[in-house]
Every structure is written in structure tokens, then in C-alpha cells.
C-alpha atoms as a PDB file:
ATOM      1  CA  UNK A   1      74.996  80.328 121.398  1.00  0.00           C
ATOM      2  CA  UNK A   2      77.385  77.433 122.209  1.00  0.00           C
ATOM      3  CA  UNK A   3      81.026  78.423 122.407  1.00  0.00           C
ATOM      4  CA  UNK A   4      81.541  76.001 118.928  1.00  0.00           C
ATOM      5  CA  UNK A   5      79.426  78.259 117.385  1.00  0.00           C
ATOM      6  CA  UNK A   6      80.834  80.996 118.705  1.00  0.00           C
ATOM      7  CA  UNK A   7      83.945  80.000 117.622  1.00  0.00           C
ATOM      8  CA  UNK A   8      83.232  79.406 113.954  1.00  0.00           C
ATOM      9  CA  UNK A   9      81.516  82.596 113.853  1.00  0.00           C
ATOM     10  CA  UNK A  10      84.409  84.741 115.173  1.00  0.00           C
ATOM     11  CA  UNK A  11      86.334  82.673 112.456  1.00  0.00           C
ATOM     12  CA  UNK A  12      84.292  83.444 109.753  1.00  0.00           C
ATOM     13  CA  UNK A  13      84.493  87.176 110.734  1.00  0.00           C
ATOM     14  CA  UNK A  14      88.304  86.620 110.678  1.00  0.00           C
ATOM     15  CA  UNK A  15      88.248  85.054 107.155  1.00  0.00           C
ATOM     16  CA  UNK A  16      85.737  88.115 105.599  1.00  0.00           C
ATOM     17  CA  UNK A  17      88.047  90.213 107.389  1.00  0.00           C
ATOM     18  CA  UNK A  18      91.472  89.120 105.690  1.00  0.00           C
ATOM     19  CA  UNK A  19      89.858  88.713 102.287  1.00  0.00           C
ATOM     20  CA  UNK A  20      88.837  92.085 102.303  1.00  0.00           C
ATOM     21  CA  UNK A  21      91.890  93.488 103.684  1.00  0.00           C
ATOM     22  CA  UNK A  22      94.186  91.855 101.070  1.00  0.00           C
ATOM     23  CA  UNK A  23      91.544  92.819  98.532  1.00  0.00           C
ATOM     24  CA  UNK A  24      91.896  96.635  99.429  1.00  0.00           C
ATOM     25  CA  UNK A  25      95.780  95.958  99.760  1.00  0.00           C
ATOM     26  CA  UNK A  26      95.931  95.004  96.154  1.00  0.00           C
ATOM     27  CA  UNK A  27      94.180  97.817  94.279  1.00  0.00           C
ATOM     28  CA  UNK A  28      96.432 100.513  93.124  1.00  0.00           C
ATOM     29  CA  UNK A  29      94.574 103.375  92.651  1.00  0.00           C
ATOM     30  CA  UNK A  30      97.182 105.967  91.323  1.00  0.00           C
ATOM     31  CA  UNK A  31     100.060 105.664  88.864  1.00  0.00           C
ATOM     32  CA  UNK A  32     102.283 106.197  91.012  1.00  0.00           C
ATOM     33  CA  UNK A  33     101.278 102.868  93.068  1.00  0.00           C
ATOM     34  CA  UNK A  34     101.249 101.724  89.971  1.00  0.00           C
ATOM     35  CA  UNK A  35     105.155 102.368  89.439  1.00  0.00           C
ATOM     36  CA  UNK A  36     106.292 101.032  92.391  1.00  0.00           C
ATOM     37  CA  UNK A  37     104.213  97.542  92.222  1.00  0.00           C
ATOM     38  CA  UNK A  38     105.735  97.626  88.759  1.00  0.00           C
ATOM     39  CA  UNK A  39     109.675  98.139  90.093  1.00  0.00           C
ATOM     40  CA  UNK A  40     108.483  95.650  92.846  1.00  0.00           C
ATOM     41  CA  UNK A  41     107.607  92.687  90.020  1.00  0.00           C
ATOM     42  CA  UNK A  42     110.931  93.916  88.033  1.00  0.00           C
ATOM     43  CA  UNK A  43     113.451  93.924  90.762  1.00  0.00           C
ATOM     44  CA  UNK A  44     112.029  90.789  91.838  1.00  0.00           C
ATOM     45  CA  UNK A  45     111.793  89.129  88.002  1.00  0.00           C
ATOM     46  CA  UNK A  46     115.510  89.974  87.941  1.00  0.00           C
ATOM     47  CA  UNK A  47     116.478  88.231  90.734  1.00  0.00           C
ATOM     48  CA  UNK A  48     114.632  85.150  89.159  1.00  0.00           C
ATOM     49  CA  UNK A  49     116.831  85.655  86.131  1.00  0.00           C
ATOM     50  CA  UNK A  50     119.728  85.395  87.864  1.00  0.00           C
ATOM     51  CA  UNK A  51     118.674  82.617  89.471  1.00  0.00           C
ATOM     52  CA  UNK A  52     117.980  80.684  86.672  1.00  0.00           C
ATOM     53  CA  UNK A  53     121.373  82.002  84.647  1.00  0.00           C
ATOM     54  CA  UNK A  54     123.625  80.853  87.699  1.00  0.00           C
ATOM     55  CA  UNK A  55     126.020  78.090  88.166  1.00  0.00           C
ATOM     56  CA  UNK A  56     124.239  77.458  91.330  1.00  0.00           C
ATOM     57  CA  UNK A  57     120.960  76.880  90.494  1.00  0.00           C
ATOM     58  CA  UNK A  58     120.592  73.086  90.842  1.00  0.00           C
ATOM     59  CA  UNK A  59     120.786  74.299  95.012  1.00  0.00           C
ATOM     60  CA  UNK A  60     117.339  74.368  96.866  1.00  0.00           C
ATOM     61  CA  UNK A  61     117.914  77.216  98.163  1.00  0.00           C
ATOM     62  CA  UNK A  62     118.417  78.807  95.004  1.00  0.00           C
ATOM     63  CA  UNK A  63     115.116  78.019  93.625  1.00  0.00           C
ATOM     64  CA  UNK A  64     113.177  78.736  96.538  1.00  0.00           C
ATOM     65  CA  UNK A  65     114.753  81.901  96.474  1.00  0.00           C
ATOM     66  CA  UNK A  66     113.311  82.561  93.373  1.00  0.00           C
ATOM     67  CA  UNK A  67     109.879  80.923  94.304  1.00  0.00           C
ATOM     68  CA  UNK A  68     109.915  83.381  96.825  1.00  0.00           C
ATOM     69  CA  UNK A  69     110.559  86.205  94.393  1.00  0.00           C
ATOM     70  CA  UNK A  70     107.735  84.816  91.880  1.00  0.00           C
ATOM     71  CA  UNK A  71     105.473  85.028  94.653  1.00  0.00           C
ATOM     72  CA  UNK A  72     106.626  88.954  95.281  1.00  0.00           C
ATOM     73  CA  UNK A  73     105.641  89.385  91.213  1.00  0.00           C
ATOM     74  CA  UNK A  74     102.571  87.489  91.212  1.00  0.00           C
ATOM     75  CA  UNK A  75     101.506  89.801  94.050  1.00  0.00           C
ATOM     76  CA  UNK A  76     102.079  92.707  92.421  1.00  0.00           C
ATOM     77  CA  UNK A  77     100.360  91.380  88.888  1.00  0.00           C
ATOM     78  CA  UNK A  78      97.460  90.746  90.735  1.00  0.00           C
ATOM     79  CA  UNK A  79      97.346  94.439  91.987  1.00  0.00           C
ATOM     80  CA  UNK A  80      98.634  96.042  88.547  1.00  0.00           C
ATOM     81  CA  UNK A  81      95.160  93.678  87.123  1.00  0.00           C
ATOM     82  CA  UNK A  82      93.206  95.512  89.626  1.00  0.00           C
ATOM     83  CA  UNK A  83      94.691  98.766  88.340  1.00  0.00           C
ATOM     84  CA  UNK A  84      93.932  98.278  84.735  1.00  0.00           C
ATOM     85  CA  UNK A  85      89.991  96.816  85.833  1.00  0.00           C
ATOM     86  CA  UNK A  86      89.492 100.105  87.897  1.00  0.00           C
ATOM     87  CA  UNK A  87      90.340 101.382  84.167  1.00  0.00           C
ATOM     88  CA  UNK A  88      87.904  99.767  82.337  1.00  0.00           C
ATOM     89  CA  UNK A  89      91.346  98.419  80.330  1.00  0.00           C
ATOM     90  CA  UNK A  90      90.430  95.025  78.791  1.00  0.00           C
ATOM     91  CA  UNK A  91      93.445  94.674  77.096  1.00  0.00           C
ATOM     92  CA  UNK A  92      95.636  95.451  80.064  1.00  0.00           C
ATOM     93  CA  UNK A  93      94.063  92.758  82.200  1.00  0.00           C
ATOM     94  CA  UNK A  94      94.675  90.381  79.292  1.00  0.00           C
ATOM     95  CA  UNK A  95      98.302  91.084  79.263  1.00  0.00           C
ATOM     96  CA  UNK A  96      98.324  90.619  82.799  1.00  0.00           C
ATOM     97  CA  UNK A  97      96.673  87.578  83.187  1.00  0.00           C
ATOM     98  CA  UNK A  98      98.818  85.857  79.960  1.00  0.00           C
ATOM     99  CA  UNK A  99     101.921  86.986  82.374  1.00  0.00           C
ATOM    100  CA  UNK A 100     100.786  84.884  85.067  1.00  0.00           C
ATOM    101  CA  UNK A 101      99.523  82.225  82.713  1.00  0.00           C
ATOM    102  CA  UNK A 102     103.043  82.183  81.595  1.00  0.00           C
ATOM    103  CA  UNK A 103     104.308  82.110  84.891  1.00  0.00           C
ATOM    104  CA  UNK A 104     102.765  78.812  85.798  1.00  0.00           C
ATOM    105  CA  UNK A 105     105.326  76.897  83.810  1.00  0.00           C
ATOM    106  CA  UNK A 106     108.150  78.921  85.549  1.00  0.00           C
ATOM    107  CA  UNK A 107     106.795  78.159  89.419  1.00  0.00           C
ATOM    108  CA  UNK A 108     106.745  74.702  88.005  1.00  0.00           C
ATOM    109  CA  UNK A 109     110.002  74.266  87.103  1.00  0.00           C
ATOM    110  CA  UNK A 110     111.567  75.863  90.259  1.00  0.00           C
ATOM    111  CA  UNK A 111     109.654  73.468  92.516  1.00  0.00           C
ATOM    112  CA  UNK A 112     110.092  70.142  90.179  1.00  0.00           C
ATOM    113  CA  UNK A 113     112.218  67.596  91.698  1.00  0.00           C
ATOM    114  CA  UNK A 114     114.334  66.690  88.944  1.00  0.00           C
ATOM    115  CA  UNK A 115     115.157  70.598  88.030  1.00  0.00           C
ATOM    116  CA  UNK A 116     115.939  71.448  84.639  1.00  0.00           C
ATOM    117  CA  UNK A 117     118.067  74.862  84.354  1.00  0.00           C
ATOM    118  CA  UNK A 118     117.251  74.980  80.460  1.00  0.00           C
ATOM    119  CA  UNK A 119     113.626  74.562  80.952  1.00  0.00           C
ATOM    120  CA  UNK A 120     113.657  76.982  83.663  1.00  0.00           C
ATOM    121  CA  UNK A 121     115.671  79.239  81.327  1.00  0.00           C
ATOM    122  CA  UNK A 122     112.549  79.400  78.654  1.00  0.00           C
ATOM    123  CA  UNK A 123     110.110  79.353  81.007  1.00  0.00           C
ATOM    124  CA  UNK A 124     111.122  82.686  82.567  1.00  0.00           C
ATOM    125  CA  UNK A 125     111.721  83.838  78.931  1.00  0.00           C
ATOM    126  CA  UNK A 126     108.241  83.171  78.473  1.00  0.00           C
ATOM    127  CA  UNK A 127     107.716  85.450  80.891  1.00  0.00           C
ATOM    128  CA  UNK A 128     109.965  88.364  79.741  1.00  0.00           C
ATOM    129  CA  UNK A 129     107.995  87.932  76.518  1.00  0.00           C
ATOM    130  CA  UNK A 130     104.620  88.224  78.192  1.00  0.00           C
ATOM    131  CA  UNK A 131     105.909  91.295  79.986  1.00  0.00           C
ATOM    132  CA  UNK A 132     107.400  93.068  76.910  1.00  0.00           C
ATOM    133  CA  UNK A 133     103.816  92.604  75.275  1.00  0.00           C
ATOM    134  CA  UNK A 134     102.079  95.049  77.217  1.00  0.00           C
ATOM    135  CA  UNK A 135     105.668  97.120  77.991  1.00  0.00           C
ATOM    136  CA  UNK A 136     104.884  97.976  73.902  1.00  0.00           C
ATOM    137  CA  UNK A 137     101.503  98.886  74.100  1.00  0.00           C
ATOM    138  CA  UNK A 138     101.809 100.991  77.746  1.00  0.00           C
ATOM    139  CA  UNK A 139     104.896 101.458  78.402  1.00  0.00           C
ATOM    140  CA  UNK A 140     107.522 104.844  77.121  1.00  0.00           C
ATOM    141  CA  UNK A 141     110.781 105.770  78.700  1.00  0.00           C
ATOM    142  CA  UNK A 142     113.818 103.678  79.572  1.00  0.00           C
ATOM    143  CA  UNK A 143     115.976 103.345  82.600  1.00  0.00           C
ATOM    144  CA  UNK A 144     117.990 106.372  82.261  1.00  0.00           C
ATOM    145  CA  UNK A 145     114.879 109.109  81.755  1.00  0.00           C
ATOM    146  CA  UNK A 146     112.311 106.539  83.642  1.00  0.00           C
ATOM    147  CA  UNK A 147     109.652 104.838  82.918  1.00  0.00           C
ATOM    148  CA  UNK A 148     105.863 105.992  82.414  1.00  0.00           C
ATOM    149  CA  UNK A 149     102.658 105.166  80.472  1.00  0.00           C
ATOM    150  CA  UNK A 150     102.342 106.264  77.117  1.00  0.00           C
ATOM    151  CA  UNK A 151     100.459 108.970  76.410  1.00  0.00           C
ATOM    152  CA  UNK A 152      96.546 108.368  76.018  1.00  0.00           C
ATOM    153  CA  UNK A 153      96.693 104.903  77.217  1.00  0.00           C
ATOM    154  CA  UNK A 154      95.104 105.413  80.157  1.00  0.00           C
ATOM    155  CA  UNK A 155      92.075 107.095  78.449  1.00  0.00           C
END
């Protein structure tokens, strides 16, 4: 074996390696992984909102703040997908995946050149909305008594 094809096969091992590792990094397989992906992608989401509400947010820095923080809730979407898949929850998935359809719009606006603070305003609203969708159909409790699923959604 040649040390070039040495080298591309250590690399390949290296690339199956990471894939699976952030594969297995992203499955959630209790609910209470589940609830701390979830405050991970809602701390995170209100960080954007700030963002986007402040005075400030025509800085750089500002948005790529908040880029950063949409990547931090994009992570954890992908894992809560692989928690409702594990579940055999078809409509779960489908609420995740419109939430980081919706998102799209959002990562666009934070990275356009020309930035647009009310466009970035109803994009992340678009994303609040997306969220609150499957918040109604899983979701009970409020901030005060906490949050957990409903009862038989998981079923």
C-alpha cells in the first residue's frame, strides 16, 4: 500500500468516524435529553430575538452573534427530529422540519449584506410560529410549574 493510499484510507476512517459520532451525539433518547436540547434551542432563540429587536442590530457582530445562536437551535432540532423518529412520531418530525424550513429565511437575513431589521423581525416570527405549532400539540406547563409533554403524546 503506497503511503497516498494510506493516507486517504486513514481519512476515510476519520470521516465514518465523525459522522457516526455526531450521529450518536444527536439522538436523544430520554425526555429528559429531550428537555434540555429543548431549553438549549429556547435560550438560544431568545437571544436571536433580542438580536433582531435591538438598536444595534445593523452591527456584524450582532448578527453573527445570532448566526451563531441559530446554529446552537438548528443543532438541537436536528436531535429533537431524531427524538420524535425513534418515536415513530410523523407529525413531530414534520413540525420539526417546517421549523428549520422556516429558519432558512432567518439565517438568510442575518448573513445578507444589505440587512434588513424588519425582514429579520418576520423571519424569526416565522419561526416562533413554527415552534408554537408543535408547543400546542406536545407541549403542557408554563414557565412557572415547567414544561413537559402532554399526556399520551408520546404513545
Amino acid at each position: 500500500m503506497t503511503i497516498v493510499s494510506q493516507r486517504r484510507t486513514c481519512a476515510i476512517a476519520l470521516l465514518v468516524f465523525l459522522t457516526v459520532s455526531a450521529t450518536a451525539q444527536t439522538r436523544l433518547g430520554t425526555i429528559a435529553g429531550f428537555s434540555r436540547s429543548m431549553a438549549a434551542a429556547a435560550d438560544a432563540f431568545e437571544l436571536i430575538e433580542q438580536a433582531v429587536s435591538s438598536n444595534v442590530y445593523l452591527l456584524n457582530s450582532v448578527r453573527g452573534d445570532a448566526i451563531t445562536q441559530l446554529e446552537t437551535v438548528r443543532k438541537s432540532l436536528a436531535a429533537m427530529r431524531g427524538f420524535f423518529a425513534d418515536r415513530k412520531k410523523d407529525d413531530g418530525v414534520a413540525f420539526v422540519d417546517e421549523t428549520l424550513a422556516a429558519m432558512g429565511p432567518l439565517r438568510d437575513e442575518l448573513t445578507a449584506a444589505e440587512p434588513n431589521q424588519a425582514i429579520a423581525a418576520e423571519a424569526a416570527e416565522h419561526v416562533s410560529q413554527a415552534c408554537a405549532a408543535c408547543h400546542k400539540v406536545y407541549r403542557d406547563g408554563d414557565l412557572r410549574t415547567g414544561y413537559r409533554f402532554k399526556v399520551g403524546t408520546l404513545e
